[in-house]
C-alpha atoms as a PDB file:
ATOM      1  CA  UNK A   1      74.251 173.092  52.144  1.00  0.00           C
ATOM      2  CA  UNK A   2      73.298 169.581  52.031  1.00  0.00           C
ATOM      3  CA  UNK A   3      71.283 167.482  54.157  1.00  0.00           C
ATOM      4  CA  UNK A   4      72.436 164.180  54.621  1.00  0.00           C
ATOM      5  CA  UNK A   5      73.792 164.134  51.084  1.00  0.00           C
ATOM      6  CA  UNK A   6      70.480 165.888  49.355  1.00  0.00           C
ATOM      7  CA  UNK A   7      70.975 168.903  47.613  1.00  0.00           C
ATOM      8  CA  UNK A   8      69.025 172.138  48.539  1.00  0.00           C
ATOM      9  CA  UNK A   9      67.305 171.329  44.985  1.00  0.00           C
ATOM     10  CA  UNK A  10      66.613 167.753  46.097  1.00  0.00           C
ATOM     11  CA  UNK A  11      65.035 169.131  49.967  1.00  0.00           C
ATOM     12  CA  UNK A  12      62.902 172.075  48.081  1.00  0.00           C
ATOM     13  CA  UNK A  13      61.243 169.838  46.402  1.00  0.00           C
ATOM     14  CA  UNK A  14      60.472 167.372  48.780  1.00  0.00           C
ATOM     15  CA  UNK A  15      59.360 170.442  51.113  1.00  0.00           C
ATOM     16  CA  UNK A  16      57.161 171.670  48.867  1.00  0.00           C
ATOM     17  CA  UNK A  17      55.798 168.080  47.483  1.00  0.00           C
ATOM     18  CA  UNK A  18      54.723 167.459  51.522  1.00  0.00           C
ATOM     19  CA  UNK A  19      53.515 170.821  51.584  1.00  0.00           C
ATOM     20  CA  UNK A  20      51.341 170.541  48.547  1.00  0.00           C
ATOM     21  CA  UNK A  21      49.732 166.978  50.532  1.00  0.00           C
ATOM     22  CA  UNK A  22      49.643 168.293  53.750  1.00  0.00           C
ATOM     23  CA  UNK A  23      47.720 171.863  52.495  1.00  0.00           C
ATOM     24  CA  UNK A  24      45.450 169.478  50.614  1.00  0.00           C
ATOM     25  CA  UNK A  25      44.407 167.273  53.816  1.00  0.00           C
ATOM     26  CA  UNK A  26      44.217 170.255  56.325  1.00  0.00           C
ATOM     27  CA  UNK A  27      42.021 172.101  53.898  1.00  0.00           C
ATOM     28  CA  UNK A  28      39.944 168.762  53.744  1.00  0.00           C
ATOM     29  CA  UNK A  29      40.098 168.733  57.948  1.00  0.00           C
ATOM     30  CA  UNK A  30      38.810 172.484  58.045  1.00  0.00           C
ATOM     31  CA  UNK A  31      36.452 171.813  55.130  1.00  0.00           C
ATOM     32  CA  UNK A  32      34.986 168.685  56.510  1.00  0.00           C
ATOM     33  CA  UNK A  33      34.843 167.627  52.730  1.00  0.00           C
ATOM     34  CA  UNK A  34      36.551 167.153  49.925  1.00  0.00           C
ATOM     35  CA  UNK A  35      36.117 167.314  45.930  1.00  0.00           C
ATOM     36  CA  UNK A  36      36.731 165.110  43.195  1.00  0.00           C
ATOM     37  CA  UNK A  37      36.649 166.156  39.593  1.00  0.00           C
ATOM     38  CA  UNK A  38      34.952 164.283  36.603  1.00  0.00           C
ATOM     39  CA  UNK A  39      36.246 165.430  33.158  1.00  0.00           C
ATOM     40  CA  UNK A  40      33.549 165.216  30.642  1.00  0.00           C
ATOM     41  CA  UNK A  41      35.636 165.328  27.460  1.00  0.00           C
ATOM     42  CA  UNK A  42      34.519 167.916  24.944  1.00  0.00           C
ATOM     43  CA  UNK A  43      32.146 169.370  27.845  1.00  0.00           C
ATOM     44  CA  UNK A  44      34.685 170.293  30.492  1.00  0.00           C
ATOM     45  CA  UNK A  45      34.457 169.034  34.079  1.00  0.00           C
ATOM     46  CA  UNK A  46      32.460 168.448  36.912  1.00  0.00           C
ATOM     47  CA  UNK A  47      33.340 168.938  40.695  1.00  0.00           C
ATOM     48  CA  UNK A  48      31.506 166.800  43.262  1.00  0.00           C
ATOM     49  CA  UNK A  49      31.790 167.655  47.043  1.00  0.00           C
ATOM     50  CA  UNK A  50      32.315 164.748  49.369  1.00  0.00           C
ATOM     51  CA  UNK A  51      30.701 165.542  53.042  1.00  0.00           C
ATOM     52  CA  UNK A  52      32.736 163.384  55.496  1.00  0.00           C
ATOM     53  CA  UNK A  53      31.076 162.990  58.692  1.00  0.00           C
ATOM     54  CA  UNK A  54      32.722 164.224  62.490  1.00  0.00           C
ATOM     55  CA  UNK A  55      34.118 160.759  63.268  1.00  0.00           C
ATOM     56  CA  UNK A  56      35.769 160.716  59.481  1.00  0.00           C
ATOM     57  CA  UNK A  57      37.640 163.736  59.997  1.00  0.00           C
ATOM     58  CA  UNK A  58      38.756 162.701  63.625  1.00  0.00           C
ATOM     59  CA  UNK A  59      40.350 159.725  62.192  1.00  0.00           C
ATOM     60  CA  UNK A  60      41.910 161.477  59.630  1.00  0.00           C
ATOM     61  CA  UNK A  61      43.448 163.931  61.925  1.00  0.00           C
ATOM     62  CA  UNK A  62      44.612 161.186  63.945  1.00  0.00           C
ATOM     63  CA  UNK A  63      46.218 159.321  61.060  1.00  0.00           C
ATOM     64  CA  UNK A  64      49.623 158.527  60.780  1.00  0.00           C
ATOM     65  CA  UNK A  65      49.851 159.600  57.324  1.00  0.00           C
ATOM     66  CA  UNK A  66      48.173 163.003  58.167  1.00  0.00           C
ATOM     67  CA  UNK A  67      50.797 163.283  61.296  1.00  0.00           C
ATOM     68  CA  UNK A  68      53.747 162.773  59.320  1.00  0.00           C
ATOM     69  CA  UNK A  69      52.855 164.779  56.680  1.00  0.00           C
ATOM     70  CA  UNK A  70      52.765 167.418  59.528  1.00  0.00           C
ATOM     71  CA  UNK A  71      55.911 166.526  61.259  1.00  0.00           C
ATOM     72  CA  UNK A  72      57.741 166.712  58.197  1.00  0.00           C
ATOM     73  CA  UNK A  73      56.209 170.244  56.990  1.00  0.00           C
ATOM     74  CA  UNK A  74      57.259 171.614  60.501  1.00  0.00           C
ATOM     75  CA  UNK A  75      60.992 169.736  60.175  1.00  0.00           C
ATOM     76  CA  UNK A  76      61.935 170.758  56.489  1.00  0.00           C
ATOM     77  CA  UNK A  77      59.816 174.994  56.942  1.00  0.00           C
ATOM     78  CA  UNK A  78      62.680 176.131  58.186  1.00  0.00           C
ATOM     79  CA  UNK A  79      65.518 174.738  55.764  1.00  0.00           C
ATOM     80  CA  UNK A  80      63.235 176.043  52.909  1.00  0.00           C
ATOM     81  CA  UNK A  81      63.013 179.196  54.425  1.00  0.00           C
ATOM     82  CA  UNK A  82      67.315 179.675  54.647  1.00  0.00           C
ATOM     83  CA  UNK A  83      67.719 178.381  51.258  1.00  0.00           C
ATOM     84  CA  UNK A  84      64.965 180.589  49.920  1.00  0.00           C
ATOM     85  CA  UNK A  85      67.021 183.315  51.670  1.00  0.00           C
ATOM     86  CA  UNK A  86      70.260 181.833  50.388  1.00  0.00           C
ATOM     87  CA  UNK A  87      69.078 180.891  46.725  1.00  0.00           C
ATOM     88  CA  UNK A  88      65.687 182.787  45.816  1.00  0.00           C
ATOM     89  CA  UNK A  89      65.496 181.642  42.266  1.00  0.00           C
ATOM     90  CA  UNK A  90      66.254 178.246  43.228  1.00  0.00           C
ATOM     91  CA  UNK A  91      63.518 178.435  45.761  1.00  0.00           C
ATOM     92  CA  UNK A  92      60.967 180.079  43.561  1.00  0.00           C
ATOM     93  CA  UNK A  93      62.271 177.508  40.152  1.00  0.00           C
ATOM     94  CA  UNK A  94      61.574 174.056  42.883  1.00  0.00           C
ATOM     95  CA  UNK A  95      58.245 175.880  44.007  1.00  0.00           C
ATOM     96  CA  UNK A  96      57.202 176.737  40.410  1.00  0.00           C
ATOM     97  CA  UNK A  97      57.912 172.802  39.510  1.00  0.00           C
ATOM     98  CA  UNK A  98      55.706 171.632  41.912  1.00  0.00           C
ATOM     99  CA  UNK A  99      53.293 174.016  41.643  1.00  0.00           C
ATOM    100  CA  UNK A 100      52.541 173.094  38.488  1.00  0.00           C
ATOM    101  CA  UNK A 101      52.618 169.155  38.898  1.00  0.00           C
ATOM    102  CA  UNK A 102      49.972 169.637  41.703  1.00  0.00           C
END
């Protein structure tokens, strides 16, 4: 199956890519904060928590960036879900890729 020319490899991984962005800013929505990490070198890492205040997250939900990440997540859930059905180990190989990069 190909949509408009991409192969199911090609639309896994951008599913999964937008997926990995989109989880990141809903959890940031619900959370009403988000984290940044400081590596200390031979001391490991720190993790600071960003509180965003109620008008912050309002315009982040109404963002066009957060409302195409959505749009997209909704279009491209249910061509992951017949080629995961189709092609399992293709599915879970494109997931594993970007699992790992994020």
């Amino acid at each position: 199956m190909n949509l408009n020319e991409l192969s199911n490899a090609q639309v896994l991984f951008l599913y999964f890519t937008n997926k990995s962005i989109y989880d990141s800013y809903t959890q940031i929505i619900e959370d009403k904060m988000y984290k940044s990490s400081l590596e200390l070198f031979d001391m490991g890492s720190i993790v600071i928590n960003h509180s965003l205040h109620e008008e912050d997250v309002k315009e982040l939900e109404e963002s066009d960036h957060f409302r195409y990440l959505m749009e997209i997540d909704i279009m491209l859930e249910p061509i992951a879900s017949l080629i995961e059905e189709a092609d399992p180990d293709l599915f879970n190989e494109i997931k594993t890729m970007v699992d790992q990069r994020f």
